[in-house]
C-alpha atoms as a PDB file:
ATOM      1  CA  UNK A   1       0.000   0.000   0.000  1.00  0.00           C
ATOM      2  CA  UNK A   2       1.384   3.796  -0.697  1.00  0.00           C
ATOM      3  CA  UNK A   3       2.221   5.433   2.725  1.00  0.00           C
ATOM      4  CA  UNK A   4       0.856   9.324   2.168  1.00  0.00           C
ATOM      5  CA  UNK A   5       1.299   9.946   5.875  1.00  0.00           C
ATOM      6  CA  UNK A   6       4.595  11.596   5.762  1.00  0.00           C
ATOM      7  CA  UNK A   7       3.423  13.977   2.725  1.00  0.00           C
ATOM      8  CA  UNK A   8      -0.256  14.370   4.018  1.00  0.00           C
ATOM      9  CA  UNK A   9       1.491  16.160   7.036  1.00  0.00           C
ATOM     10  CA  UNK A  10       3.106  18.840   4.960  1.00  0.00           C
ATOM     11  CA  UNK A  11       0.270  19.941   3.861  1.00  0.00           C
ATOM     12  CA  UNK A  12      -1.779  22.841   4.678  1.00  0.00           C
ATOM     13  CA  UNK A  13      -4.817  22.299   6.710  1.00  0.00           C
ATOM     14  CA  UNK A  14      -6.869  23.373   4.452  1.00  0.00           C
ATOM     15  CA  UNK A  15      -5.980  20.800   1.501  1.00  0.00           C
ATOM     16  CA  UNK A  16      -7.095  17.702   4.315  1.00  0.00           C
ATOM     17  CA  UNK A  17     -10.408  18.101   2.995  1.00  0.00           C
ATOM     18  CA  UNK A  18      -9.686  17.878  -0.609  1.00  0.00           C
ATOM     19  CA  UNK A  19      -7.000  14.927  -0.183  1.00  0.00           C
ATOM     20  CA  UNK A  20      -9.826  12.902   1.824  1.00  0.00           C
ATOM     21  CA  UNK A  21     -12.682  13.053  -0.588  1.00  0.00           C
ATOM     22  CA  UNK A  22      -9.634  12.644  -3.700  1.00  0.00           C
ATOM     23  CA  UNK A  23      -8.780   9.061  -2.708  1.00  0.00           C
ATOM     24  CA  UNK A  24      -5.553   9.147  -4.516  1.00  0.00           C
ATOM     25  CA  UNK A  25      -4.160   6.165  -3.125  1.00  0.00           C
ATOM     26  CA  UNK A  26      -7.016   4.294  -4.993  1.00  0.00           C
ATOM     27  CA  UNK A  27      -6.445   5.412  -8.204  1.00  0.00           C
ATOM     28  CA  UNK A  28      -2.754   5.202  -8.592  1.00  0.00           C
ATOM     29  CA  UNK A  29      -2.970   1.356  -7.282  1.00  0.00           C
ATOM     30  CA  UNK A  30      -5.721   0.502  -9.984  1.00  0.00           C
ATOM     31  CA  UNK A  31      -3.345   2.170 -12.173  1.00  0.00           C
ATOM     32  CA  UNK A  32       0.148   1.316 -11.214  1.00  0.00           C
ATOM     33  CA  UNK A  33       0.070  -2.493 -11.027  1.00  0.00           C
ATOM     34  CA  UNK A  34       2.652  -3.329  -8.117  1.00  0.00           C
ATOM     35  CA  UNK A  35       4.114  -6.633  -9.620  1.00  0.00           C
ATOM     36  CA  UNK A  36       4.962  -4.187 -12.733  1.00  0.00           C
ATOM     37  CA  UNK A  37       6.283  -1.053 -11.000  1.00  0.00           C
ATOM     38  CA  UNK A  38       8.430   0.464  -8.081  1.00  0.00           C
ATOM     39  CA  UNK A  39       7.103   1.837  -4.742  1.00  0.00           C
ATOM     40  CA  UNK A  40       8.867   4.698  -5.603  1.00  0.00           C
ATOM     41  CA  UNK A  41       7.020   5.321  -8.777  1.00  0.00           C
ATOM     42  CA  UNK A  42       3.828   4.849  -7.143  1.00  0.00           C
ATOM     43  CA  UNK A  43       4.278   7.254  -4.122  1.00  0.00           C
ATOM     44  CA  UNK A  44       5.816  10.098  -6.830  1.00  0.00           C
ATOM     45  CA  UNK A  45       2.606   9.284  -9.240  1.00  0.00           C
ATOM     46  CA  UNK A  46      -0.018   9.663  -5.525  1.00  0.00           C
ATOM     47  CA  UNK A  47       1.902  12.551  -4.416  1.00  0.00           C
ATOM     48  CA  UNK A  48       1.332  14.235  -7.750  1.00  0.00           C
ATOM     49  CA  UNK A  49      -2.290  13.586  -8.079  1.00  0.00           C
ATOM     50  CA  UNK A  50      -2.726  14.431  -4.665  1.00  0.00           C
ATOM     51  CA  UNK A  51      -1.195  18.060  -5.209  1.00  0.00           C
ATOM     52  CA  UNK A  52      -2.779  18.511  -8.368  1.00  0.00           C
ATOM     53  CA  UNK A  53      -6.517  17.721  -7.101  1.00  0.00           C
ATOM     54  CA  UNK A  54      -5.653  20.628  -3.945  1.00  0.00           C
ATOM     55  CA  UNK A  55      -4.319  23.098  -7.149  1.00  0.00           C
ATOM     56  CA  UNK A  56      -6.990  22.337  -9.450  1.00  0.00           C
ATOM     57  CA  UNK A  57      -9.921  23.458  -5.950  1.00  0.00           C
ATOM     58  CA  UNK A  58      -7.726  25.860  -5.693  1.00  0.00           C
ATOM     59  CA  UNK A  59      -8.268  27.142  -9.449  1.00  0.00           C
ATOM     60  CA  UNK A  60     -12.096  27.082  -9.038  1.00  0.00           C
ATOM     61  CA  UNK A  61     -11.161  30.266  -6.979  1.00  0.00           C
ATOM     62  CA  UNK A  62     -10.777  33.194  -9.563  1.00  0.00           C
ATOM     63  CA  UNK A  63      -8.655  34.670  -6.999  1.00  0.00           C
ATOM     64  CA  UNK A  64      -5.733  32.888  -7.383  1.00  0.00           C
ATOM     65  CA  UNK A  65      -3.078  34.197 -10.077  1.00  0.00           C
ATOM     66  CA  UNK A  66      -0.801  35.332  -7.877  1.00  0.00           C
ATOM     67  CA  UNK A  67      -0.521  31.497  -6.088  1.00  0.00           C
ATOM     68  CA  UNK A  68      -0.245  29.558  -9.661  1.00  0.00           C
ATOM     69  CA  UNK A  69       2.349  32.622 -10.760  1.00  0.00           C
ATOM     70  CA  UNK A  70       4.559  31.529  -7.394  1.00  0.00           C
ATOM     71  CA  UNK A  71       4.028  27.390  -8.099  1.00  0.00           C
ATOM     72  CA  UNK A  72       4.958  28.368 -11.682  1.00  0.00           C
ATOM     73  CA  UNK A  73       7.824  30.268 -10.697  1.00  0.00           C
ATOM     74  CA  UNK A  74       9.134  27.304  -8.377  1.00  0.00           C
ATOM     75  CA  UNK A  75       8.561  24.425 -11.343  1.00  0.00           C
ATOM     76  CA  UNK A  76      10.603  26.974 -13.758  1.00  0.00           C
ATOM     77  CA  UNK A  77      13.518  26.014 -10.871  1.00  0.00           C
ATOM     78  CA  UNK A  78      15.509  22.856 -10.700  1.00  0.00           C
ATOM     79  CA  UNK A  79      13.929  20.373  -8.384  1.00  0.00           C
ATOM     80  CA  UNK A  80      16.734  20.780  -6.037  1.00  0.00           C
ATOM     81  CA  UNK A  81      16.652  24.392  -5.756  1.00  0.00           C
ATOM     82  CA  UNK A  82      15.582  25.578  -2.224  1.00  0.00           C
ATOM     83  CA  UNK A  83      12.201  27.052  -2.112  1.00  0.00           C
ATOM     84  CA  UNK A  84      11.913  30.643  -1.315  1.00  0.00           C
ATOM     85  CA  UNK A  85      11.728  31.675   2.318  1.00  0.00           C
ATOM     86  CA  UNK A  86       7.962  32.893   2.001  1.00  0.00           C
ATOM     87  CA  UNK A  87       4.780  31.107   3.533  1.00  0.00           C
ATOM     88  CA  UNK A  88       3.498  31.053   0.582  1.00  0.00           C
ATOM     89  CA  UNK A  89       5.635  29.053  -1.262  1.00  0.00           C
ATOM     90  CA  UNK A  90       6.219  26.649   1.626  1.00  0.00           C
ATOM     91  CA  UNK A  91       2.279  25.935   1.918  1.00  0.00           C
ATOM     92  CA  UNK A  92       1.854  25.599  -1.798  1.00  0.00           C
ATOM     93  CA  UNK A  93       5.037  23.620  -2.582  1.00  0.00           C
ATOM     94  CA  UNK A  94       6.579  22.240   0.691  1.00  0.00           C
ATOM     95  CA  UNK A  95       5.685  18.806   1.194  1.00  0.00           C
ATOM     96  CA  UNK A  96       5.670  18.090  -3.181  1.00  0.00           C
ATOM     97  CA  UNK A  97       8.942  19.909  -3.228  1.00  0.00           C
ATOM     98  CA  UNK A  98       9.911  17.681  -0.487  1.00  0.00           C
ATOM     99  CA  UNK A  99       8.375  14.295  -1.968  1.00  0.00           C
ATOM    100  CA  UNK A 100      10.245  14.791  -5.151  1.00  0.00           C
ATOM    101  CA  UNK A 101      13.695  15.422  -3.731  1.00  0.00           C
ATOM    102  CA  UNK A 102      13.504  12.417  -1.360  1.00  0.00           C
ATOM    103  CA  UNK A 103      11.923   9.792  -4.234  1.00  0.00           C
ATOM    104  CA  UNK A 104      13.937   7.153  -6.481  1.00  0.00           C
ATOM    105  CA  UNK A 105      12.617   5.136  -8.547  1.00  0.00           C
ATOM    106  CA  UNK A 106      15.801   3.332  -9.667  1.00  0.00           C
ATOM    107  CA  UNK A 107      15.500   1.615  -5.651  1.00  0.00           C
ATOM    108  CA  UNK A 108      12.984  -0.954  -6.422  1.00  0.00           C
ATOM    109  CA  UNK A 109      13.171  -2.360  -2.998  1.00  0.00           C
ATOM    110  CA  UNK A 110      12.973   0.960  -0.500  1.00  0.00           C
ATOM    111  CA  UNK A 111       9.172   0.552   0.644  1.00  0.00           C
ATOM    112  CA  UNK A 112      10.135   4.102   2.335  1.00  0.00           C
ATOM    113  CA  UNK A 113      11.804   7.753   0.549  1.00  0.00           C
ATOM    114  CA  UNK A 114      15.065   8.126   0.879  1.00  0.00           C
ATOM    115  CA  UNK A 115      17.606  10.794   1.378  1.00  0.00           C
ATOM    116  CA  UNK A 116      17.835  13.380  -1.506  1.00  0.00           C
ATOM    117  CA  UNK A 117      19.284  11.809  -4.152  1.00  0.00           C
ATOM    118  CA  UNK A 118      19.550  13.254  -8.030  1.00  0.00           C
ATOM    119  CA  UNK A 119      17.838  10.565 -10.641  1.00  0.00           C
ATOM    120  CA  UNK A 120      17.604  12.198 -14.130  1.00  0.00           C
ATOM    121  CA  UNK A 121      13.574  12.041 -14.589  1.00  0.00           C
ATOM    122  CA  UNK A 122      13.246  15.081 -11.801  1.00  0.00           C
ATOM    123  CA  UNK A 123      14.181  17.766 -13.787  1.00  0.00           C
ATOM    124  CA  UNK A 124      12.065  16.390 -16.583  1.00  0.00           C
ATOM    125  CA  UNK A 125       9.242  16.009 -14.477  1.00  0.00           C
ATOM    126  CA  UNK A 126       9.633  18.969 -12.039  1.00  0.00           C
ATOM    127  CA  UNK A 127       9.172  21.093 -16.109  1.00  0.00           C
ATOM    128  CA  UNK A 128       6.263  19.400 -17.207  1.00  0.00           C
ATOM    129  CA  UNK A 129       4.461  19.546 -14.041  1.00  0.00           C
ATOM    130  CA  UNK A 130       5.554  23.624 -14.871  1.00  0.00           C
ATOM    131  CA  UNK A 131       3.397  22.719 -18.218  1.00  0.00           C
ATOM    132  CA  UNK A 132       0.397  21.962 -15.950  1.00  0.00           C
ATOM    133  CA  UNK A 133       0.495  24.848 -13.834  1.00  0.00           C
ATOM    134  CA  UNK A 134       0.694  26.716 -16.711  1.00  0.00           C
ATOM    135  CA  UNK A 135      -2.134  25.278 -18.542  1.00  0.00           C
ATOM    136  CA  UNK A 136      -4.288  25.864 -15.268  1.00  0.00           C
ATOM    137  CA  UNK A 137      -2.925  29.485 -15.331  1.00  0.00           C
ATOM    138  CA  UNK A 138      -4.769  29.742 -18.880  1.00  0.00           C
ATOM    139  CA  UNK A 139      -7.769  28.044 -17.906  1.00  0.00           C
ATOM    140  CA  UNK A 140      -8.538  30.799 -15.841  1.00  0.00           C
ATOM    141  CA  UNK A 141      -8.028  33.125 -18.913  1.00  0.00           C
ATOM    142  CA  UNK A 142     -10.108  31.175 -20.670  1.00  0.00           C
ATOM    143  CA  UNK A 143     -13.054  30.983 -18.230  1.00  0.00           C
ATOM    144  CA  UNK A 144     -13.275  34.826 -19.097  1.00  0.00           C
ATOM    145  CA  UNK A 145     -13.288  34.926 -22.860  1.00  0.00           C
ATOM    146  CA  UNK A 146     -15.691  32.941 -25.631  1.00  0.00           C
ATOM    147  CA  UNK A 147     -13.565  29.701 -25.985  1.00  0.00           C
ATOM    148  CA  UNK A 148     -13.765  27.208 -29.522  1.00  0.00           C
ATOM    149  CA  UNK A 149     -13.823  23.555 -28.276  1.00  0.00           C
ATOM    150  CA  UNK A 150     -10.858  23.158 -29.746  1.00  0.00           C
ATOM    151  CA  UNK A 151      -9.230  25.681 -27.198  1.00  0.00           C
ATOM    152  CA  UNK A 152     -10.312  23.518 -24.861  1.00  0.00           C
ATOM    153  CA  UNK A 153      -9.270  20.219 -25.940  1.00  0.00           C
ATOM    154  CA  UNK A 154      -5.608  21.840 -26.113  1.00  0.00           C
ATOM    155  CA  UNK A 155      -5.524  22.653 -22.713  1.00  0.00           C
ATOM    156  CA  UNK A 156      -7.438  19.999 -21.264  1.00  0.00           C
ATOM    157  CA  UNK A 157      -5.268  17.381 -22.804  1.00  0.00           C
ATOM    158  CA  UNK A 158      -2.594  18.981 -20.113  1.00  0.00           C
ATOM    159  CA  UNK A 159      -4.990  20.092 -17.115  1.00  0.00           C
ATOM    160  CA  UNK A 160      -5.914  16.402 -16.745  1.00  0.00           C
ATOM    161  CA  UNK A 161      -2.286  15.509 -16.251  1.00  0.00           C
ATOM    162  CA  UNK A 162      -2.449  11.923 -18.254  1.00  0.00           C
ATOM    163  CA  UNK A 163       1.322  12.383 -19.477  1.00  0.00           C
ATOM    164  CA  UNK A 164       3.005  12.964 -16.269  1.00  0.00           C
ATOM    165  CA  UNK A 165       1.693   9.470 -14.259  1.00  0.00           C
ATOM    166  CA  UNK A 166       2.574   7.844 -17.805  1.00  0.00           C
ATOM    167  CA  UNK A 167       5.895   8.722 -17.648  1.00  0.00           C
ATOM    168  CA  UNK A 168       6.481   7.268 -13.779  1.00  0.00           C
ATOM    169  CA  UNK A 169       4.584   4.482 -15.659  1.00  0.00           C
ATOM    170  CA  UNK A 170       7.110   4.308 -18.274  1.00  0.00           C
ATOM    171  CA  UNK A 171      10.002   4.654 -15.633  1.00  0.00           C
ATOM    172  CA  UNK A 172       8.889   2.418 -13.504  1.00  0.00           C
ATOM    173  CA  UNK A 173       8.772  -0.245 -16.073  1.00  0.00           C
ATOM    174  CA  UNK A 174      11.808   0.844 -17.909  1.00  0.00           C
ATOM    175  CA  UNK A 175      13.879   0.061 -14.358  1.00  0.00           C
ATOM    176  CA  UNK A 176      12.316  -3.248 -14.060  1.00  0.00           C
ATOM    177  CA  UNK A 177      11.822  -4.786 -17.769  1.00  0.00           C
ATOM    178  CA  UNK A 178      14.444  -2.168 -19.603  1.00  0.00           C
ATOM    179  CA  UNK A 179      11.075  -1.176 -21.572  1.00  0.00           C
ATOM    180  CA  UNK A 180      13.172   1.010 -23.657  1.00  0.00           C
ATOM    181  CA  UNK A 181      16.570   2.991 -23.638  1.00  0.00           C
ATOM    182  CA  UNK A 182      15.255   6.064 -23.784  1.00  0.00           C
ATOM    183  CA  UNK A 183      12.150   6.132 -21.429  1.00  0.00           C
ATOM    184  CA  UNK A 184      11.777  10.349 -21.200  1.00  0.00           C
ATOM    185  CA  UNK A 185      10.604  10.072 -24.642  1.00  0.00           C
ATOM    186  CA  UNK A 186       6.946   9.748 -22.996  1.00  0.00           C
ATOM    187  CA  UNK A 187       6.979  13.303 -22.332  1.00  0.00           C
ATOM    188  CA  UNK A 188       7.870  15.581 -24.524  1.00  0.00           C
ATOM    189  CA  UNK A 189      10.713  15.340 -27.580  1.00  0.00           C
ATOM    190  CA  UNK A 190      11.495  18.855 -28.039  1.00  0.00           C
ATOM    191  CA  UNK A 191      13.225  18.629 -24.225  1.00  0.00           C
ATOM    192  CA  UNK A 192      15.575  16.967 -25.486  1.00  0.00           C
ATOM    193  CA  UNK A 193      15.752  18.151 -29.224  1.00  0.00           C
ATOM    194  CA  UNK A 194      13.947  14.609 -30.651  1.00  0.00           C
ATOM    195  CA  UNK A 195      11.722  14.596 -33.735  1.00  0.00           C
ATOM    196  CA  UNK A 196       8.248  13.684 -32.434  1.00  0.00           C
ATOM    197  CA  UNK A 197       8.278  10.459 -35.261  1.00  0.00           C
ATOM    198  CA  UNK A 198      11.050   9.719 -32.299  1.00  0.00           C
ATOM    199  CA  UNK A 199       9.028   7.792 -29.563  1.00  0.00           C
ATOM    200  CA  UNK A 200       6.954   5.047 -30.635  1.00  0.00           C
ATOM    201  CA  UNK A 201       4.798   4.360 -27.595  1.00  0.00           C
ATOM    202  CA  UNK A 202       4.444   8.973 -27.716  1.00  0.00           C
ATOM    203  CA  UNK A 203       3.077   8.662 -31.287  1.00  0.00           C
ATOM    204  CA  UNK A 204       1.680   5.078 -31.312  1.00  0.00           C
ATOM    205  CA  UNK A 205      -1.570   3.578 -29.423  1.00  0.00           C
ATOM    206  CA  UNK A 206      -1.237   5.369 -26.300  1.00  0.00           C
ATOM    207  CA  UNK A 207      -1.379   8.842 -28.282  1.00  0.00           C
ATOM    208  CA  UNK A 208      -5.008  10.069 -27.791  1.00  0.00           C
ATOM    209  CA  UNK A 209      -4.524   8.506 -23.770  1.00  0.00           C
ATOM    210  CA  UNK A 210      -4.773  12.141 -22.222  1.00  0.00           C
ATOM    211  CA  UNK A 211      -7.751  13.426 -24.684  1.00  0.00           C
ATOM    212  CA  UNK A 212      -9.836  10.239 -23.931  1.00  0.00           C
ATOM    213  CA  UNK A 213      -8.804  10.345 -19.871  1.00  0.00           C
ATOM    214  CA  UNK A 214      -9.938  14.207 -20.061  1.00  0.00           C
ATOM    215  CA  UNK A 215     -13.216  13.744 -22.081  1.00  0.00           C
ATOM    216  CA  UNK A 216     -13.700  10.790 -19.397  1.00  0.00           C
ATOM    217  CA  UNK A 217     -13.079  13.394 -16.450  1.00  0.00           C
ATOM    218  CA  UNK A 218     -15.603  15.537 -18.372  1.00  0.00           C
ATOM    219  CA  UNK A 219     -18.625  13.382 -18.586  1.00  0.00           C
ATOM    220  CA  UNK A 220     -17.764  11.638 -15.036  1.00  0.00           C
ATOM    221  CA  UNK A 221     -18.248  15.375 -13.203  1.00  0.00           C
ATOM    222  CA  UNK A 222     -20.894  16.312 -16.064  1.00  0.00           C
ATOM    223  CA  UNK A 223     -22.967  16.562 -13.006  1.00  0.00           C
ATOM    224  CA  UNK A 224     -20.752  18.197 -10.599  1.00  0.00           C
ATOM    225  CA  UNK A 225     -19.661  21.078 -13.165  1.00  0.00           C
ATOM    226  CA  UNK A 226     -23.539  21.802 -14.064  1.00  0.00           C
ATOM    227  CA  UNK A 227     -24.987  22.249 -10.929  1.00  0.00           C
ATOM    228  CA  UNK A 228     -21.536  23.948  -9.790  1.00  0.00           C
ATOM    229  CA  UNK A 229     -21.443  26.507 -13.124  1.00  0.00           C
ATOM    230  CA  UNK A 230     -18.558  25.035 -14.141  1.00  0.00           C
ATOM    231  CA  UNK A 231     -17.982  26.479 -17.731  1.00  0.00           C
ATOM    232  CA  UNK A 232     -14.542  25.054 -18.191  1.00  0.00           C
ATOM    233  CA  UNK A 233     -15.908  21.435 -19.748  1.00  0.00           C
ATOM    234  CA  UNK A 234     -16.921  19.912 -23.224  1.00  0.00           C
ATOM    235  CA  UNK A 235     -19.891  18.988 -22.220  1.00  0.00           C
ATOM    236  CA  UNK A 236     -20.620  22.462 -20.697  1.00  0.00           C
ATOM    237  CA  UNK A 237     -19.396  24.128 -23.984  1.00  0.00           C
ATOM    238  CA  UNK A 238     -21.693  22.407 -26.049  1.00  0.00           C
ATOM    239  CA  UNK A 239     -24.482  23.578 -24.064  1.00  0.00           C
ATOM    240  CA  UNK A 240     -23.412  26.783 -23.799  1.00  0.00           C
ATOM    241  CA  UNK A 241     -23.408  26.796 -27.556  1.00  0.00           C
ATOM    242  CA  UNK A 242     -27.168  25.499 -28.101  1.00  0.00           C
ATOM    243  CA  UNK A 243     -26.589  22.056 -27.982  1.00  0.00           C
ATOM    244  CA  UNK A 244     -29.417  20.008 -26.042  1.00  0.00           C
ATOM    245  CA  UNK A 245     -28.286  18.820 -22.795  1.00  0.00           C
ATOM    246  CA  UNK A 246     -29.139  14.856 -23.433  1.00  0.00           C
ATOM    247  CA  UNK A 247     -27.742  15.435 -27.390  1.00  0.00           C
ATOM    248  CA  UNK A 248     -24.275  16.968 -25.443  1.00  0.00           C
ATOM    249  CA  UNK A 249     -24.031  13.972 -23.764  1.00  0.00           C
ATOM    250  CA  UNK A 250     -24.062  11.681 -26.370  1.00  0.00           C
ATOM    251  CA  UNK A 251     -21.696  13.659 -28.514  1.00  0.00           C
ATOM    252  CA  UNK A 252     -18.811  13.602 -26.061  1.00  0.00           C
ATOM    253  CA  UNK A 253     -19.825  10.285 -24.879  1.00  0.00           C
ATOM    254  CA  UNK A 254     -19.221   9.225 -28.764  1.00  0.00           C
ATOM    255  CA  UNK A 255     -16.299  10.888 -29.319  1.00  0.00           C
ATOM    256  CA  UNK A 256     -14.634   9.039 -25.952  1.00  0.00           C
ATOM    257  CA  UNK A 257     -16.347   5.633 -27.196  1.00  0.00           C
ATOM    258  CA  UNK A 258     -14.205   5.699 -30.472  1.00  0.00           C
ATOM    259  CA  UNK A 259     -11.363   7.472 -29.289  1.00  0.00           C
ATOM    260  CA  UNK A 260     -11.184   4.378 -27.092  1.00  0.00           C
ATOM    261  CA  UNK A 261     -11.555   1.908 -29.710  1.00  0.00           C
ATOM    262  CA  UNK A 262      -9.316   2.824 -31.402  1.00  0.00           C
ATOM    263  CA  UNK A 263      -6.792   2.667 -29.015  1.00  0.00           C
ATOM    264  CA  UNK A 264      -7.572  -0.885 -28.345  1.00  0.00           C
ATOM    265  CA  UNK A 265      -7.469  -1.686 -31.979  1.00  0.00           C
ATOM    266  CA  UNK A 266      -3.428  -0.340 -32.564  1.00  0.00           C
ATOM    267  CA  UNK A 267      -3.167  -1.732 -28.714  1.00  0.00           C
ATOM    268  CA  UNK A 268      -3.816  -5.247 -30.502  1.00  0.00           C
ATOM    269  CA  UNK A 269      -1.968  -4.918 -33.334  1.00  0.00           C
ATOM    270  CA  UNK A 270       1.256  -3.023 -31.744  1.00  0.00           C
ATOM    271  CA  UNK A 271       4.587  -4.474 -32.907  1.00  0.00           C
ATOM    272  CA  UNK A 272       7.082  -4.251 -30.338  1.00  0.00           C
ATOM    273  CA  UNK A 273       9.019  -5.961 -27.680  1.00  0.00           C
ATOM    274  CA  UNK A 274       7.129  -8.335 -24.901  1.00  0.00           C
ATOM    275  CA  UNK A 275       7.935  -5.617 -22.130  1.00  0.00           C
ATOM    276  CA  UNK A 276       6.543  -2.663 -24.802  1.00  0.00           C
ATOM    277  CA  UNK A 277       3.594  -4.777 -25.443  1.00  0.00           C
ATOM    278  CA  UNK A 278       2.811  -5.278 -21.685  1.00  0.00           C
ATOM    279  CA  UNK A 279       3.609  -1.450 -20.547  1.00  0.00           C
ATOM    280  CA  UNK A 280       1.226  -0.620 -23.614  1.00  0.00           C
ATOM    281  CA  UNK A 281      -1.610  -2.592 -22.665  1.00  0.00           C
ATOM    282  CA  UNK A 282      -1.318  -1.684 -18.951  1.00  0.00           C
ATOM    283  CA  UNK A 283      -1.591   1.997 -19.620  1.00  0.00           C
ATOM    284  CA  UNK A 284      -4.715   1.117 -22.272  1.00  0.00           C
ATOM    285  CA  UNK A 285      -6.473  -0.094 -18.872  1.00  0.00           C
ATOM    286  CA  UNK A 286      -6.108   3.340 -17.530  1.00  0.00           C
ATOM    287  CA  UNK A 287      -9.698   4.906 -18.422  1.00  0.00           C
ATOM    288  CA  UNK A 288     -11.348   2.121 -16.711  1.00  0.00           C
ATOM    289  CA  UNK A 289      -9.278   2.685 -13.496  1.00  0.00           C
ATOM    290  CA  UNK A 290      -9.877   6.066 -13.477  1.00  0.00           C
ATOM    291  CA  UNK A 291     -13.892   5.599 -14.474  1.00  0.00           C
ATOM    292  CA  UNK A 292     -13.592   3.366 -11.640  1.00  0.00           C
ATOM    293  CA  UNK A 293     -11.831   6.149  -9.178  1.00  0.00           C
ATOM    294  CA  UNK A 294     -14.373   8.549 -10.250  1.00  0.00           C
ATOM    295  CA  UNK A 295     -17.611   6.620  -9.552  1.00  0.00           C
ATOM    296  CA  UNK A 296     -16.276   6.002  -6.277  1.00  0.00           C
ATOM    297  CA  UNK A 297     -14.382   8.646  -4.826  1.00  0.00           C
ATOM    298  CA  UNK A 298     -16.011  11.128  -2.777  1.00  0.00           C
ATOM    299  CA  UNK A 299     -14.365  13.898  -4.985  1.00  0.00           C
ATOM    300  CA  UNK A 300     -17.622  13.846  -7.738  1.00  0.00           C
ATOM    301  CA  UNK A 301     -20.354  13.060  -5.761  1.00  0.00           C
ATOM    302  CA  UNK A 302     -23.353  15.313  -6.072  1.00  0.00           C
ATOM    303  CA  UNK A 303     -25.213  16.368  -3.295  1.00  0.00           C
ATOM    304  CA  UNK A 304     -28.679  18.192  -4.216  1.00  0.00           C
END
């Protein structure tokens, strides 16, 4: 099981609420199958979602630039950078700042952090979790302003965060089936000055992954964002457009459906090696675990 305790405790009191009805111990099991990946990999991955669930209440606030413009200006930093000496920073970044420093991955066997220690996937990671802040940063923006769903699917593809557990995913297997030699390729290729036509499993079945896991998150808190006003949703934009609530529905629903088939079609028929072909189908799985996280985690309930 993944021991949150430690980070839990860094938190602000506020975020206990959030963390509580977020589960995220739940979700990162169904999704990070233990016999396939490192502790380490799995505490980074439920720290992160954790984190990201207390930003993204956060967000709902409008009043919050000046708290994503700090977090942003701490993920711009190295990983091992100290944070700066404001309250601020420390309740918004202290005990993920801390999580990140004191996790490996590489130690398969440590059911417990460790000292410090540099790996290379930090700095990678500690950027694109940047990329998230920022894209939250813009959804505000956006909230404000007549949006094209296309807008939308460009930054939701990055709000729901799909990439960043994938490539812990991809880590974690890499360490303990040497998936492939270059495993950072999950994120982005222009980090490290790759063509995109550069990572199979980036432009392969697992491509549409974070569109299908967002339009998921969409129609799973339909409800939730409705009732709450919630603009900042497919489903919501197509209403807001004319689109019949029921006829919304089915539209996104549709989209999601075949977006999905797909994937398990080129899942089937994906050439690679037996450790590709099992890190590939694991992360295929991923939209029922999280469909499954969703219907049962406190976080989208609706109370009328």
């Amino acid at each position: 099981m993944i021991d949150l305790s430690s980070f839990l405790a860094g938190l602000p009191g506020v975020a206990a609420p959030t963390v509580k009805k977020t589960n995220p111990e739940d979700l990162i099991e169904k999704m990070f199958p233990s016999c396939a990946t490192s502790y380490g990999a799995r505490h980074v991955a439920a720290c992160f979602w954790s984190w990201l669930c207390v930003l993204d209440d956060l967000t709902e606030n409008k009043d919050t630039r000046i708290a994503l413009e700090n977090i942003i200006s701490i993920l711009s930093r190295s990983p091992y950078d100290p944070l700066p000496p404001s309250p601020l920073a420390l309740s918004l970044m202290g005990a993920f700042h801390h999580a990140i420093q004191a996790a490996t991955i590489e130690d398969q066997n440590s059911p417990h952090a460790v000292n410090p220690i540099r790996e290379p996937w930090k700095e990678v990671f500690w950027s694109e979790v940047a990329t998230v802040a920022r894209a939250l940063l813009a959804e505000q923006d956006l909230d404000e302003q007549e949006f094209t769903m296309q807008e939308w699917l460009d930054l939701r593809v990055l709000t729901i965060s799909g990439s960043l557990p994938r490539f812990l995913f991809q880590l974690a297997f890499h360490a303990r089936h040497y998936l492939v030699p270059r495993p950072l390729l999950v994120l982005s290729q222009a980090s490290f000055g790759l063509p995109a036509s550069s990572g199979t499993l980036v432009t392969g079945p697992l491509k549409n992954l974070p569109l299908i896991l967002g339009l998921q998150n969409d129609i799973l808190g339909f409800d939730k964002d409705h009732l709450g006003g919630n603009p900042l949703s497919a489903l919501q934009l197509l209403i807001r457009d004319g689109t019949d609530r029921k006829k919304a529905l089915l539209r996104i629903v549709g989209l999601h459906n075949r977006l999905v088939m797909e994937m398990m079609v080129e899942v089937e028929h994906f050439e690679g090696s037996d450790a590709e072909k099992n890190y590939v189908a694991a992360a295929s799985r991923w939209p029922n675990a999280m469909a499954q996280w969703m219907v049962s985690c406190e976080r989208y309930k609706v109370t009328v």
